[in-house]
Protein backbone atom coordinates (compact mmCIF):
# COMPACT_ATOMS: atom_id res chain seq x y z
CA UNK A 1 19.98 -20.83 22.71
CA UNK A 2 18.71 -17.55 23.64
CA UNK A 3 15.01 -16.39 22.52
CA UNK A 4 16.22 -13.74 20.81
CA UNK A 5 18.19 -16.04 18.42
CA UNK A 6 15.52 -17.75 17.99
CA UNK A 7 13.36 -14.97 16.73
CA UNK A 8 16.64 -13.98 14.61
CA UNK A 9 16.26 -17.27 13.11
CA UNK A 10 13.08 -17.18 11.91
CA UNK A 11 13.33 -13.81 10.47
CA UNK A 12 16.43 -14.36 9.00
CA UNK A 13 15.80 -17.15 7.57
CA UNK A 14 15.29 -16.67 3.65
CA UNK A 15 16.08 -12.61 3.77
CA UNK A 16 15.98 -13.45 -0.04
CA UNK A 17 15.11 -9.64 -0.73
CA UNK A 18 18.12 -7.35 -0.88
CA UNK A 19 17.96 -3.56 -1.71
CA UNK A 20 18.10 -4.96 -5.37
CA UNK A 21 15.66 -7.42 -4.88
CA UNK A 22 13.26 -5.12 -3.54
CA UNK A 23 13.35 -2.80 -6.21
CA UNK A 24 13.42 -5.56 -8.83
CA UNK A 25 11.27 -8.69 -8.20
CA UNK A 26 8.03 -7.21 -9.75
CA UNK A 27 10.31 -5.97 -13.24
CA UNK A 28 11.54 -9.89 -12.67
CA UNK A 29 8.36 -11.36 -12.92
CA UNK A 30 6.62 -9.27 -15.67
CA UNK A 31 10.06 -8.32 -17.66
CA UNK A 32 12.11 -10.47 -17.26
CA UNK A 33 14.61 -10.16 -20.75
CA UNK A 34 15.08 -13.86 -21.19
CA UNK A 35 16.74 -16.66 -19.14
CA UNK A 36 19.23 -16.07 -16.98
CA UNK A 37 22.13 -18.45 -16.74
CA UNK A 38 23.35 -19.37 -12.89
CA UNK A 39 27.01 -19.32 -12.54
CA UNK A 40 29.16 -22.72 -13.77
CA UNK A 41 29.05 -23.45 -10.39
CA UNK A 42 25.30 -23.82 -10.63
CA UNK A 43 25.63 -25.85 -13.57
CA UNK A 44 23.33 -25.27 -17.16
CA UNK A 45 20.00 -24.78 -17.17
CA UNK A 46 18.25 -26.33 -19.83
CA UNK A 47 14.90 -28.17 -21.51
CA UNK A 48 15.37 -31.85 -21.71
CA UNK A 49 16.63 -32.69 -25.65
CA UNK A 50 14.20 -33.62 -28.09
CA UNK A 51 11.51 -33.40 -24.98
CA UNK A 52 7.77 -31.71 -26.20
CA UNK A 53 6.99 -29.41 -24.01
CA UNK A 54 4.97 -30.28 -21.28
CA UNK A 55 1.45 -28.45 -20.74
CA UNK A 56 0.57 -27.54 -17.33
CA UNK A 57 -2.64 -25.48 -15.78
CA UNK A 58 -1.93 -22.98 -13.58
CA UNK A 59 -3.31 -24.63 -10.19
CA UNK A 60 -1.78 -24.15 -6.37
CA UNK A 61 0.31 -27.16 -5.30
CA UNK A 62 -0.97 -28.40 -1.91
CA UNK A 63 1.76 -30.96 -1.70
CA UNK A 64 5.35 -31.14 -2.16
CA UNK A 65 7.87 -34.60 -1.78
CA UNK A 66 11.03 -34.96 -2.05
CA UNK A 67 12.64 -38.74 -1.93
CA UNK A 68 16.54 -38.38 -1.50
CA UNK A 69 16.01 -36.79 1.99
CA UNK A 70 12.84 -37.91 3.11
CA UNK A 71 10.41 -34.70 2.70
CA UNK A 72 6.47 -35.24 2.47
CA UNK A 73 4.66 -32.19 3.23
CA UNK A 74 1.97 -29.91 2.83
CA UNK A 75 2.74 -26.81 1.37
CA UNK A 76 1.94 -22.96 2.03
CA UNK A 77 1.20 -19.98 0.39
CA UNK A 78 3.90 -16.75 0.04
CA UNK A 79 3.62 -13.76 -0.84
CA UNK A 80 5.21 -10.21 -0.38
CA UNK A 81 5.68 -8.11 2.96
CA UNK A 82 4.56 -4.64 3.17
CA UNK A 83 8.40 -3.49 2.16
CA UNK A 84 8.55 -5.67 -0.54
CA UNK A 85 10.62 -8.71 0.80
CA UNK A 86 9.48 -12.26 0.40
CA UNK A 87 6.94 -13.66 3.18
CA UNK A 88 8.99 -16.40 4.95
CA UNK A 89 6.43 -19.82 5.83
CA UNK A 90 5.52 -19.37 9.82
CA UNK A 91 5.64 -23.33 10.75
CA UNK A 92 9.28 -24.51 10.24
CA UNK A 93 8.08 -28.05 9.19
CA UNK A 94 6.10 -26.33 6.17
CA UNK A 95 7.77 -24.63 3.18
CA UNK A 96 5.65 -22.60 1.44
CA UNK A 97 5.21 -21.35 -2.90
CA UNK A 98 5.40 -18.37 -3.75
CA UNK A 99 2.06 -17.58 -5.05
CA UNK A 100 3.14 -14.09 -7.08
CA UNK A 101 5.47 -16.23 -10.05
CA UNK A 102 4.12 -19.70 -11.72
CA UNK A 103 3.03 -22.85 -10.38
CA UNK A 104 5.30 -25.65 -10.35
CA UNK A 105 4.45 -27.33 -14.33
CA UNK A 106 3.83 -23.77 -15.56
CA UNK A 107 6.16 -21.73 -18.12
CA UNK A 108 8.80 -19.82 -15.87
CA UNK A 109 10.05 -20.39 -12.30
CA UNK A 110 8.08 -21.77 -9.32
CA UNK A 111 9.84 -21.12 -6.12
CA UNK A 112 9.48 -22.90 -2.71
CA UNK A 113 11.01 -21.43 0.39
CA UNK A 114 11.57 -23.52 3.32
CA UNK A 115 13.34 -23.33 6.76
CA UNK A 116 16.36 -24.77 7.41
CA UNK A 117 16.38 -24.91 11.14
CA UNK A 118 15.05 -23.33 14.38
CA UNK A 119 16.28 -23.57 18.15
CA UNK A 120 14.98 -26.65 18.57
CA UNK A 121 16.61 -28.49 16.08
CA UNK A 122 16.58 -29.46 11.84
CA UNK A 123 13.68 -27.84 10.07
CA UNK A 124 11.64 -29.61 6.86
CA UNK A 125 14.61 -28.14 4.40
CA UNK A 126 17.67 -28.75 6.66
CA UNK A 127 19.11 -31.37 4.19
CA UNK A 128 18.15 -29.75 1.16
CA UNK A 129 21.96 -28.68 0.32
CA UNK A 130 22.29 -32.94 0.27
CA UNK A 131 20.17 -33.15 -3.10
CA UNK A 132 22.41 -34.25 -5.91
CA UNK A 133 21.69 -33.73 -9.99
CA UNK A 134 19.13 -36.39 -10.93
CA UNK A 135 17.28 -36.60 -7.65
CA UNK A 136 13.33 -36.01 -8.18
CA UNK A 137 10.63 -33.66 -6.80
CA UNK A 138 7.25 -34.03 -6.86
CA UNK A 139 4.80 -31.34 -6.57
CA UNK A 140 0.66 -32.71 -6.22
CA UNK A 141 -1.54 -29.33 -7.36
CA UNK A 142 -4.85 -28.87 -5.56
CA UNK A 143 -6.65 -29.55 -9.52
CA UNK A 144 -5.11 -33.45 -9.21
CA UNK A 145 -2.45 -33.33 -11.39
CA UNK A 146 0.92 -34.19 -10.22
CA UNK A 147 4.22 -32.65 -11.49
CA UNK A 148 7.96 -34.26 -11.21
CA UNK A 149 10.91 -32.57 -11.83
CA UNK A 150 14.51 -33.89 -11.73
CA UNK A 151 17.56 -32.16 -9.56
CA UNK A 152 19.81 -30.18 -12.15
CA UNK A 153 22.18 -28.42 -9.81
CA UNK A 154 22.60 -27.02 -6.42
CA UNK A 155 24.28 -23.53 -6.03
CA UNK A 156 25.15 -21.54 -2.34
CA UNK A 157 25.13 -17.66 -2.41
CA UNK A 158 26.15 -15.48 -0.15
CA UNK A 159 23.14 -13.22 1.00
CA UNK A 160 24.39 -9.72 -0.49
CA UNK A 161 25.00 -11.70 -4.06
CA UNK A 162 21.30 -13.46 -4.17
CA UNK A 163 20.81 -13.77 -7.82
CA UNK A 164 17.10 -13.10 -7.93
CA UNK A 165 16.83 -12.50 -11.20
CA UNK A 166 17.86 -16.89 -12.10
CA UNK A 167 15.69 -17.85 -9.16
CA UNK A 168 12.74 -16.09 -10.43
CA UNK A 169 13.12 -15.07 -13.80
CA UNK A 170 11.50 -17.05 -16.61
CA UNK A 171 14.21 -19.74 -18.22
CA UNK A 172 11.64 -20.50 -21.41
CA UNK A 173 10.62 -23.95 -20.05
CA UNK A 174 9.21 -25.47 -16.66
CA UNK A 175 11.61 -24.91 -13.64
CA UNK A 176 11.12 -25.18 -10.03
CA UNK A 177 13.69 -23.39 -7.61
CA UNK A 178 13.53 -24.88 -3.72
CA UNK A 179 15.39 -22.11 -1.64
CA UNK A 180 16.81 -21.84 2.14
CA UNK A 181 19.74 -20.63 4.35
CA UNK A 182 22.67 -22.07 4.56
CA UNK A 183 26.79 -21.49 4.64
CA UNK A 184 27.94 -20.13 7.70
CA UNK A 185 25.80 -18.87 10.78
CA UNK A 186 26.29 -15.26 12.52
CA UNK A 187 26.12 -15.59 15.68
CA UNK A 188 26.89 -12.05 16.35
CA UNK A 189 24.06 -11.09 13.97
CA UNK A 190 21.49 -14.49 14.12
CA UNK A 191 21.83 -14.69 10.73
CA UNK A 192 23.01 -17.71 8.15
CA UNK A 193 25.21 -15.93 5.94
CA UNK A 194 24.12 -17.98 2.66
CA UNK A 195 20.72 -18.99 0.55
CA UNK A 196 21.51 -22.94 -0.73
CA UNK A 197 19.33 -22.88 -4.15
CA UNK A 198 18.32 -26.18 -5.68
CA UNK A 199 17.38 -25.69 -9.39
CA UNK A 200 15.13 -28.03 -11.17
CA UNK A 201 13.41 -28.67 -14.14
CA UNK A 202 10.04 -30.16 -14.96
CA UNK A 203 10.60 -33.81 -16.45
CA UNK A 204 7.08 -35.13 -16.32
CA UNK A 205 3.27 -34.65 -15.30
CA UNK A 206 0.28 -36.50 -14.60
CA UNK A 207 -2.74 -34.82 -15.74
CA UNK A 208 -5.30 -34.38 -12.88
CA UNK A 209 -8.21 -36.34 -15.22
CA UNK A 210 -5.27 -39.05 -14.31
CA UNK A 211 -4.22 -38.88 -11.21
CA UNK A 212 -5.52 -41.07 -8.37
């Protein structure tokens, strides 16, 4: 592995921010014109039945779990680079929020980007194209209060066709989007050729006056 596919790596990793994306992820977050529905091959999006809606304060999630494939970590903060694209996390063990939408228990989409590998080996999201509908994510927020969501579907895009707009975009109720490369790898470019998006939904909280 050569260094410069190394440094490839970690810049490529998450390019999330297409020409489109560039000129649209601030109209995303403030207009956003309702929820946008991921392909069938994403599966629906939707509140649980009959659920009340679940109140959460806005407060930055310091920790992030997930049980099916073994992730406990601390989490960063994300935000935009001078052009506009999304700030990718700088330790490959660490995913990071992006602190420009919701946090994770608030109306509208939390995101969390993570690495998927580097040249020396799996990164803390390398198995996150494993998680399967019902699996559970737990996000702690530095106020106490701990958020769980459940697993609702797991989607691959090709870069070029990165649907910003159902990653971001408010869906009316609690979701949390985990993001990182995937599909194929370039190795004429250093590039994954994919973003593997895990959507979620909030399912339950523990209110920080409750949490231990």
């Amino acid at each position: 592995m050569t260094a410069r596919r190394s440094w490839l790596l970690a810049t490529a990793l998450l390019i999330l921010a297409t020409n489109l994306f560039v000129a649209g992820i601030r109209g995303v977050l403030r207009h956003s014109t309702g929820p946008p529905v991921p392909p069938r091959s994403a599966g629906k999006l939707h509140p649980p039945s009959g659920s009340p809606r679940l109140k959460v304060s806005r407060s930055i999630p310091v920790r992030l779990r997930i049980p099916a494939i073994k992730v406990a970590t601390s989490l960063s903060r994300l935000g935009l680079n001078a052009d506009g694209t999304v700030q990718v996390p700088t330790d490959f063990r660490q995913p990071g929020w992006f602190r420009l939408g919701p946090t994770p228990g608030q109306l509208g989409s939390a995101v969390i980007l993570g690495h998927v590998d580097s040249y020396r080996g799996p990164a803390v999201f390398f198995r996150l194209g494993d998680l399967r509908a019902g699996d559970r994510v737990v996000v702690t927020l530095a106020d106490g209060a701990v958020t769980r969501f459940v697993v609702e579907a797991v989607a691959i895009y090709p870069k070029a066709q990165f649907p910003a707009r159902r990653v971001y975009g408010s869906h009316r109720f609690s979701a949390l989007q985990l993001v990182t490369c995937g599909g194929a790898f370039d190795h004429h470019t250093g590039h994954y050729l994919s973003n593997v998006v895990v959507y979620t939904r909030l399912a339950a909280t523990t209110p920080a006056s409750a949490a231990v």
